[in-house]
Protein backbone atom coordinates (compact mmCIF):
# COMPACT_ATOMS: atom_id res chain seq x y z
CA UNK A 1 25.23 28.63 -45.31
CA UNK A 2 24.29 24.98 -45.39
CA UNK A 3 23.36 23.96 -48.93
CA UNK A 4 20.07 21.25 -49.28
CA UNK A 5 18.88 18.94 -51.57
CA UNK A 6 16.03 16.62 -51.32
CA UNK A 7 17.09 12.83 -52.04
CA UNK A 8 14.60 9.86 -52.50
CA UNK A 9 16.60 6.92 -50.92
CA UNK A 10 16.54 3.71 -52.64
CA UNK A 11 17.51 1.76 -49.57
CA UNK A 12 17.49 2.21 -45.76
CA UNK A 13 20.10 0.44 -43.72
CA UNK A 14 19.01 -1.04 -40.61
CA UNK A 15 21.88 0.57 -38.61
CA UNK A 16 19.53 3.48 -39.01
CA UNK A 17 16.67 2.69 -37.08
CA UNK A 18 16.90 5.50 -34.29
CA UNK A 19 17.15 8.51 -37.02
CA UNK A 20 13.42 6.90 -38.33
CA UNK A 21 13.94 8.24 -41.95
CA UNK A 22 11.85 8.51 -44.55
CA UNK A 23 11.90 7.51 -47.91
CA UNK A 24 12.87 11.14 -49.00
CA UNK A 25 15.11 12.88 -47.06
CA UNK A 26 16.86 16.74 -46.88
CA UNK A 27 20.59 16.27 -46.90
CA UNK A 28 23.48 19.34 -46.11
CA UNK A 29 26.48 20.04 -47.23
CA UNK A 30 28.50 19.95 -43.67
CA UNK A 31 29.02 16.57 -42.51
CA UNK A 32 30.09 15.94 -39.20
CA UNK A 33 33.01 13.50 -39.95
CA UNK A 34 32.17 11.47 -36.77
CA UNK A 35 30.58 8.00 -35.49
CA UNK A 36 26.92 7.68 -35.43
CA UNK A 37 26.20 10.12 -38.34
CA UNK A 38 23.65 9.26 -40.89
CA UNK A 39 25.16 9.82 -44.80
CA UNK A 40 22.68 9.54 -47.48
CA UNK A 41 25.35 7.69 -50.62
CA UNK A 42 25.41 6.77 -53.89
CA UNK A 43 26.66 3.00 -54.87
CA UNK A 44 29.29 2.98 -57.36
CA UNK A 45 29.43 -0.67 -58.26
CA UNK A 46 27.82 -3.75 -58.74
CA UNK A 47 29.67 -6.81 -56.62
CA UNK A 48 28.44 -10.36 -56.93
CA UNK A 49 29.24 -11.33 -53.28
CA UNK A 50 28.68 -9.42 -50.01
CA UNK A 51 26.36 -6.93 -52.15
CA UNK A 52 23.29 -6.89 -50.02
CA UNK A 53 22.38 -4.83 -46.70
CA UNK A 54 20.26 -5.32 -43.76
CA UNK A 55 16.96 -2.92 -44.37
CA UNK A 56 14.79 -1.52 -41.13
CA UNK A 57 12.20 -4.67 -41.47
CA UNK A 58 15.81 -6.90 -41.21
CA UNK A 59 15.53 -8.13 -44.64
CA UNK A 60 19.04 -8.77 -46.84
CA UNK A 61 18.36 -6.40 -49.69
CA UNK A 62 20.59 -6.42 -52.98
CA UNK A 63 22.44 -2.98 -53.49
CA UNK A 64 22.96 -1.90 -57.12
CA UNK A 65 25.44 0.70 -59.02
CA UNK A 66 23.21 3.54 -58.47
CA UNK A 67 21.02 2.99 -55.39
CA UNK A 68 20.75 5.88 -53.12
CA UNK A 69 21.87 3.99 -49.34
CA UNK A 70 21.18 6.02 -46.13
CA UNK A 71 23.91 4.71 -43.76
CA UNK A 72 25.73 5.28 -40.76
CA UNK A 73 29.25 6.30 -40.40
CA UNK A 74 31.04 3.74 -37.99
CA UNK A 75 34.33 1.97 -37.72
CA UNK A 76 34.80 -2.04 -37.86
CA UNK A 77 37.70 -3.97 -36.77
CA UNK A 78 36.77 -7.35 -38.24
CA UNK A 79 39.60 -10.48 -38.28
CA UNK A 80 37.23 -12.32 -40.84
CA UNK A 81 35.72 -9.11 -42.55
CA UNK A 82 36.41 -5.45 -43.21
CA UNK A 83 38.44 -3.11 -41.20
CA UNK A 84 37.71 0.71 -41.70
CA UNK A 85 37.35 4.01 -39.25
CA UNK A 86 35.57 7.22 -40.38
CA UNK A 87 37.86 9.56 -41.99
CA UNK A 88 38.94 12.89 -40.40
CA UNK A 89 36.90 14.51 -42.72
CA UNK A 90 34.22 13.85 -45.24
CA UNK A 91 33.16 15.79 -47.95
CA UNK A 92 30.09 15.92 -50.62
CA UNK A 93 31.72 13.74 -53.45
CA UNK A 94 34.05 12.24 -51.42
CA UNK A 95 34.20 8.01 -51.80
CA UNK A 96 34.13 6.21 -48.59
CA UNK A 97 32.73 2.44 -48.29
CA UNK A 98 30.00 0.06 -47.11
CA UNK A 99 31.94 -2.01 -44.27
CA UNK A 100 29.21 -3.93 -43.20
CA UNK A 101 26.12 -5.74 -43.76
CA UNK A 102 24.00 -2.78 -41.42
CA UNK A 103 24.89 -0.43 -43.70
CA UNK A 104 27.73 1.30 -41.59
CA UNK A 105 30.00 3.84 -43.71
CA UNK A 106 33.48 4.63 -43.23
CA UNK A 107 37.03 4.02 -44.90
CA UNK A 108 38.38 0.65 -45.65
CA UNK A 109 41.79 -0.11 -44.37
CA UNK A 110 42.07 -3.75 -44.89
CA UNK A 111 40.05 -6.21 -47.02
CA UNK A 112 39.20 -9.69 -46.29
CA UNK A 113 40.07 -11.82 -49.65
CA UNK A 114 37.46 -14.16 -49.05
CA UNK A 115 34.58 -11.82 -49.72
CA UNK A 116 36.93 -9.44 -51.92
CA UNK A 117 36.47 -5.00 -51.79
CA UNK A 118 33.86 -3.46 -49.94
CA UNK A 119 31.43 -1.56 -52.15
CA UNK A 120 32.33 2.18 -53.13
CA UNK A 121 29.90 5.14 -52.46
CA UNK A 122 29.59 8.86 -53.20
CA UNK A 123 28.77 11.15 -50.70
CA UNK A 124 25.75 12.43 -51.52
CA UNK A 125 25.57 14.77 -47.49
CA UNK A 126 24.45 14.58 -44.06
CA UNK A 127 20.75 13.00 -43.91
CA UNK A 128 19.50 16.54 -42.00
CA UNK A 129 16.40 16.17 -39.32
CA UNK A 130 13.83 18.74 -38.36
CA UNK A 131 12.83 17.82 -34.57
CA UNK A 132 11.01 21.28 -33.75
CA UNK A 133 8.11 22.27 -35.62
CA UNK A 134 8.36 24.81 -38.19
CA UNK A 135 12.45 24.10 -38.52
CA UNK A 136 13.86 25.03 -41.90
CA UNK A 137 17.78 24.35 -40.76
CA UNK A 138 17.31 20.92 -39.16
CA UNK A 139 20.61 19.32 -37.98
CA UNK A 140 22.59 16.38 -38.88
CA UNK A 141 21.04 13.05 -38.28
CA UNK A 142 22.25 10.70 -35.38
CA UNK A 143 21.84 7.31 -34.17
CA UNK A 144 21.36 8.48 -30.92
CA UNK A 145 18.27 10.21 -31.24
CA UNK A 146 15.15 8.21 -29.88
CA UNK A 147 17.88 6.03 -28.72
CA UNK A 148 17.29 3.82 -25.33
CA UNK A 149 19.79 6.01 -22.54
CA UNK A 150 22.49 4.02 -21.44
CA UNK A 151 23.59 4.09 -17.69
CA UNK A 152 26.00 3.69 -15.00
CA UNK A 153 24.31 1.49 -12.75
CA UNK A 154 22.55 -1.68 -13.70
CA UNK A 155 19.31 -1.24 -12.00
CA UNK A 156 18.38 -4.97 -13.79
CA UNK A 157 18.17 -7.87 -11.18
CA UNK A 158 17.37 -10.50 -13.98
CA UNK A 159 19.85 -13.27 -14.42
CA UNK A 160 21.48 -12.92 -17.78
CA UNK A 161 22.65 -16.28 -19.51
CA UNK A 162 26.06 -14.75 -21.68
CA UNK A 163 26.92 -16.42 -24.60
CA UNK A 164 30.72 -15.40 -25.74
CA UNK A 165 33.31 -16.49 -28.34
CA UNK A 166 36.90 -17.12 -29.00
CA UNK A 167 36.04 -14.79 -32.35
CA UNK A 168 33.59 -13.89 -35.25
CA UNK A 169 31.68 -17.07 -36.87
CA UNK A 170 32.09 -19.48 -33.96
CA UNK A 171 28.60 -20.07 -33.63
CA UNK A 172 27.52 -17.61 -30.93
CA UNK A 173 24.17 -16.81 -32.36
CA UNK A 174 23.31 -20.39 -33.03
CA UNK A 175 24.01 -20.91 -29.61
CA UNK A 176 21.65 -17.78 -28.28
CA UNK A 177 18.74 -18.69 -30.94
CA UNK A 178 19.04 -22.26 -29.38
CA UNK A 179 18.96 -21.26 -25.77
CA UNK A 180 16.02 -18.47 -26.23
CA UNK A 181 13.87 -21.40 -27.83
CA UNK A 182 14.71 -24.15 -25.20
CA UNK A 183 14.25 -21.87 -22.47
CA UNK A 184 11.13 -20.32 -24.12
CA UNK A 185 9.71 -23.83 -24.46
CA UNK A 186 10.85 -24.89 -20.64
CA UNK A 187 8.05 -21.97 -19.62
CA UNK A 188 10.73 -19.15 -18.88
CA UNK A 189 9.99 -15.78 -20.29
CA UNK A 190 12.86 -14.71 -22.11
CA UNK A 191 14.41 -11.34 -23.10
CA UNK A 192 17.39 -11.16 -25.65
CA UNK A 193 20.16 -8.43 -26.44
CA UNK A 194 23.69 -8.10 -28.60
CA UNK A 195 26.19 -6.02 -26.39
CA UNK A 196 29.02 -5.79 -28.72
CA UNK A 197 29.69 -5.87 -32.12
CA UNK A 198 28.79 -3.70 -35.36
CA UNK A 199 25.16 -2.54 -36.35
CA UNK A 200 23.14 -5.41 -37.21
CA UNK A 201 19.70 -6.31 -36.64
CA UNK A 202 19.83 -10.26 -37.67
CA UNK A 203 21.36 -11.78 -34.78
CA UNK A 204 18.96 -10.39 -32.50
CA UNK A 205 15.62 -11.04 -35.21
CA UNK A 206 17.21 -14.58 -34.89
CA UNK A 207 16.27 -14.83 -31.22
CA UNK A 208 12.98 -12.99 -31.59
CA UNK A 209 12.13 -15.51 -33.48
CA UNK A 210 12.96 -18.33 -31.28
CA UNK A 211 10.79 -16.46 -28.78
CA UNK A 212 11.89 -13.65 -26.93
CA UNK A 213 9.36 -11.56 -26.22
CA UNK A 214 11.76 -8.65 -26.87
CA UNK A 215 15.06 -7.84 -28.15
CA UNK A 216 17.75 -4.92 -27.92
CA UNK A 217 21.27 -4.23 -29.35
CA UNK A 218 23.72 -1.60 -28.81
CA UNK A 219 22.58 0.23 -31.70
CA UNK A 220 19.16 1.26 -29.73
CA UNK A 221 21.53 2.64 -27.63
CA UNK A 222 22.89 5.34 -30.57
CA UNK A 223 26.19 3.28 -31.08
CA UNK A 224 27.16 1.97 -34.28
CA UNK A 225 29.80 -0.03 -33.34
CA UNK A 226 31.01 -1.44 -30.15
CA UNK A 227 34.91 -1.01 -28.73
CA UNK A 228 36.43 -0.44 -24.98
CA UNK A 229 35.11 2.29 -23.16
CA UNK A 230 31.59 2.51 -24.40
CA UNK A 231 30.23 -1.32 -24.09
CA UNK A 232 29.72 -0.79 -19.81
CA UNK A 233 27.44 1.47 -19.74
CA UNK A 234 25.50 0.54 -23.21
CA UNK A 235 24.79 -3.01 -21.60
CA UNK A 236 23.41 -1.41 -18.39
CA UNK A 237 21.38 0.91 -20.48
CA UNK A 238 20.03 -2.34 -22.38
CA UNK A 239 19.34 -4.64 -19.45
CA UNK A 240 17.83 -2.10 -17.07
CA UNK A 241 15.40 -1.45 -20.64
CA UNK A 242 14.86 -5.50 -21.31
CA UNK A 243 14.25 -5.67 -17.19
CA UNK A 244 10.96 -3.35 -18.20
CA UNK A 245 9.45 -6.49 -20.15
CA UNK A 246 9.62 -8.78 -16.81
CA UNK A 247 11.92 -11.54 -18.06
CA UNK A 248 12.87 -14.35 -15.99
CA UNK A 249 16.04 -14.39 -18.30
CA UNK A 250 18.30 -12.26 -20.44
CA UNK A 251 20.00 -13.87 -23.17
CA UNK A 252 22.96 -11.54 -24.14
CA UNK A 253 25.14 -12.39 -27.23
CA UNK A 254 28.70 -10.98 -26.90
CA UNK A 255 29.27 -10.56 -30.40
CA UNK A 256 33.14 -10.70 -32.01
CA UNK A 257 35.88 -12.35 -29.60
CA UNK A 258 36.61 -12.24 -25.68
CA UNK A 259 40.17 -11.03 -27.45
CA UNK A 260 38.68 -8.87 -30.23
CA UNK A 261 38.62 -4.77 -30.20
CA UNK A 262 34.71 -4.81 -29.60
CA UNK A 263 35.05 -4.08 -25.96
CA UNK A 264 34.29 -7.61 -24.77
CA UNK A 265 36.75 -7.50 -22.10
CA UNK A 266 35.22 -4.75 -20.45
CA UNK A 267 32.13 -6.14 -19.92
CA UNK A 268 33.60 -9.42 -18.72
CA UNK A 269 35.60 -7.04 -15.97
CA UNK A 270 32.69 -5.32 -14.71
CA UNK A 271 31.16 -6.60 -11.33
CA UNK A 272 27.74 -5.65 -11.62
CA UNK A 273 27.46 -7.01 -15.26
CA UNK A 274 29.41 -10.62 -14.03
CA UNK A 275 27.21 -10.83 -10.97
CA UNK A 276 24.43 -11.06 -13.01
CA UNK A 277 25.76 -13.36 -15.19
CA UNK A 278 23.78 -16.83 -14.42
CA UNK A 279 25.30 -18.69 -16.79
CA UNK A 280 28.71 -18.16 -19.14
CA UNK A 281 28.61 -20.30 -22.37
CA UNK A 282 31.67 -20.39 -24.83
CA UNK A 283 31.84 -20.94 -28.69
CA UNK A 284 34.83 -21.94 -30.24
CA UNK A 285 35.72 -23.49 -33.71
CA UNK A 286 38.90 -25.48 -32.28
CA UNK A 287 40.48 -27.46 -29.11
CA UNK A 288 43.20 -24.58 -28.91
CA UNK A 289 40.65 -21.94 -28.63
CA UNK A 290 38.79 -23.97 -25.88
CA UNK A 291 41.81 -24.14 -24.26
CA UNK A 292 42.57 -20.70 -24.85
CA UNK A 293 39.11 -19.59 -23.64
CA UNK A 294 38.92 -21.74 -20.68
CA UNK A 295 42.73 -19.78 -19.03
CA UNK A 296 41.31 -16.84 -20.03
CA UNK A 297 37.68 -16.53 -18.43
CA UNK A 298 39.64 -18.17 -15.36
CA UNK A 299 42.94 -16.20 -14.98
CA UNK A 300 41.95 -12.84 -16.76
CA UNK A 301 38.60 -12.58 -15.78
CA UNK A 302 37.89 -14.61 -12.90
CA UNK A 303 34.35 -15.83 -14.31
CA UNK A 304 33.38 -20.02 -14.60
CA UNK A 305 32.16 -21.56 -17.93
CA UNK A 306 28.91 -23.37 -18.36
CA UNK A 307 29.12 -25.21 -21.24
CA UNK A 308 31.17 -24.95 -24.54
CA UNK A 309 29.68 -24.68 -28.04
CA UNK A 310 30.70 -24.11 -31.67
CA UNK A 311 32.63 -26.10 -34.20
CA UNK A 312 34.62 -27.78 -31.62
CA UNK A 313 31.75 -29.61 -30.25
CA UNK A 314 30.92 -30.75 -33.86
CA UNK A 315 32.09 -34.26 -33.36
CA UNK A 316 33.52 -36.56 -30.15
CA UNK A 317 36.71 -35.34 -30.89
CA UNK A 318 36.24 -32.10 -29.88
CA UNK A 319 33.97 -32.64 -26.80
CA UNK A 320 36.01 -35.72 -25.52
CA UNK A 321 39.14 -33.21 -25.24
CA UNK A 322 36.67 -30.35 -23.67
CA UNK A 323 35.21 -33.05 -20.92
CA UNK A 324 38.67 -34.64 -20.43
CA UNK A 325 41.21 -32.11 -20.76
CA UNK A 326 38.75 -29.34 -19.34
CA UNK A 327 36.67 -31.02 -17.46
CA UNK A 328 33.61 -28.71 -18.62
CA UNK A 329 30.48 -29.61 -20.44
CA UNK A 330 30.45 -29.72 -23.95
CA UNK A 331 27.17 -29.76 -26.15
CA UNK A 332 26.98 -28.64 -29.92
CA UNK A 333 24.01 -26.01 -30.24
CA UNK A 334 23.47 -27.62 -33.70
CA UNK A 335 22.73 -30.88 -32.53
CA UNK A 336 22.73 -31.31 -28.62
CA UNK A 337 20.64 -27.64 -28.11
CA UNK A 338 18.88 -29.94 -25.38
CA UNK A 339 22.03 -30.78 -23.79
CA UNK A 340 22.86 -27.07 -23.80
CA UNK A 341 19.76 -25.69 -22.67
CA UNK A 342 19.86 -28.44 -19.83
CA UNK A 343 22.88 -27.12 -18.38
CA UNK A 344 22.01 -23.87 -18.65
CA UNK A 345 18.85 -24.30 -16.63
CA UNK A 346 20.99 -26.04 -14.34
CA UNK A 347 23.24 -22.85 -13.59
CA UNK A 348 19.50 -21.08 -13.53
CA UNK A 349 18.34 -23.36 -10.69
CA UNK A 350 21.58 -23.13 -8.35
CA UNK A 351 21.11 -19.29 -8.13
CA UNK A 352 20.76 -18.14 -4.49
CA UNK A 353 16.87 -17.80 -3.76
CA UNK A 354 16.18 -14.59 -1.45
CA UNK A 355 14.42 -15.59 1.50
């Protein structure tokens, strides 16, 4: 028999959108030990760095020794953050962590020093839903419920402009925010999505606010974190969704690496989801990782590069190596975004027109 208890939650992480929760929910005693989950916690410490989360209306919201958090359980495989999975098995009472800034839940297996331990939480139980009238049970809440269905076939003939990375904090999002508004501005209507990565609304809020005119991530799709195997069909699910708005143009952040354990590389592989692509720009922080990026989307994947961005571009060392060495564009979102969004609309323009 599944033991209850109302909880009044003190904060609601984003990565819990789909489950739409209240601010007092029924949680059970048997927790399905398994991605996607939603765990209603209590924080056991205070931390004076990385001690915020995302909440539904994508505002960074402290989190306090004490505050009730509704998150969702969900692995993370981050070279400049946390790495945890979700444990086997999870009990009421148990500890697990806070491994991101969405609010997803899980074990920590290996902590970045720079931002120091993840934050500790009792399990308080499963956040329990009631989808038929007159339920008294309810079941287990899940990040795929309301969620947007993913598919096999991208029904989506709108060109997608990709923006990808060498790995985390090269400036992919700064890149995408700069390309929605340019675009936006150059009279294109413009639709925007993150296809890999872990649960996290602000990338995405970013572009809304440079004007898309709507906005998905994986975790509409019911995933809480991306990795091989999963990020195919999630980004056909997204597209063939965004394709509903009538965009003239997808922008589509590939969050994490082109190397990284997000599933990257399988959307890269794809044919439907590379035929689409109009336009392939590249953040990276260094010359090597241009380098690096440039053998790889030609040898491994087979797919041409637009432009590079990031922290390479920064200065005229950096882009005299990328136009030189590479012989590609090179224009620094931060301070050449019309240089960027120029070549982009470039690669727009050269699509074949059906007659």
């Amino acid at each position: 028999m599944v033991v209850t208890t109302r909880v009044r939650l003190d904060r609601v992480a984003s990565s819990t959108r789909n489950a739409q929760l209240a601010s007092e929910v029924i949680v059970g005693d048997e927790i399905v030990a398994a991605e996607g989950y939603v765990l209603a916690v209590r924080i056991l410490d205070d931390k004076s760095s990385y001690n915020t989360v995302e909440d539904l209306a994508g505002r960074m919201v402290s989190l306090r020794a004490g505050d009730v958090l509704a998150g969702t359980l969900g692995s993370r495989r981050a070279l400049r953050g946390y790495a945890g999975a979700v444990p086997s098995h999870i009990a009421v009472g148990d500890t697990i962590n806070v491994l991101n800034l969405g609010g997803i839940l899980g074990r920590c297996t290996s902590v970045n020093p720079e931002i120091g331990p993840p934050f500790a939480a009792e399990v308080l139980g499963a956040v329990l839903t009631f989808p038929e009238l007159g339920d008294r049970v309810g079941r287990p809440a899940h990040i795929r419920d309301h969620a947007v269905p993913a598919a096999d076939r991208l029904e989506s003939t709108v060109p997608v402009v990709y923006v990808a990375g060498t790995c985390m904090n090269a400036g992919k999002t700064v890149a995408a925010t700069e390309l929605v508004r340019g675009l936006a501005r150059a009279g294109l209507r413009v639709a925007a999505c993150k296809l890999t990565g872990v649960s996290l609304m602000r990338d995405v809020l970013s572009m809304t606010d440079a004007g898309a005119v709507t906005a998905l991530t994986f975790n509409d799709v019911g995933v809480a974190s991306t990795h091989p195997g999963v990020t195919v069909r999630t980004a056909k699910g997204i597209m063939n969704r965004l394709a509903a708005a009538r965009p003239d143009v997808i922008g589509a952040e590939l969050g994490d690496g082109i190397l990284g354990e997000y599933g990257v590389q399988d959307i890269l592989r794809d044919p439907e989801l590379a035929r689409a692509g109009a336009a392939w720009i590249m953040a990276a922080p260094d010359p090597v990782g241009c380098w690096g990026a440039a053998e790889l989307m030609r040898n491994e994947f087979g797919l041409p590069i637009t432009a590079i961005t990031g922290p390479a571009t920064d200065n005229e060392v950096g882009r005299d190596y990328i136009q030189a060495a590479l012989k590609l564009p090179a224009h620094n979102a931060r301070r050449d975004a019309a240089g960027l969004v120029a070549a982009t609309l470039a690669a727009l323009s050269a699509l074949e027109v059906p007659a």
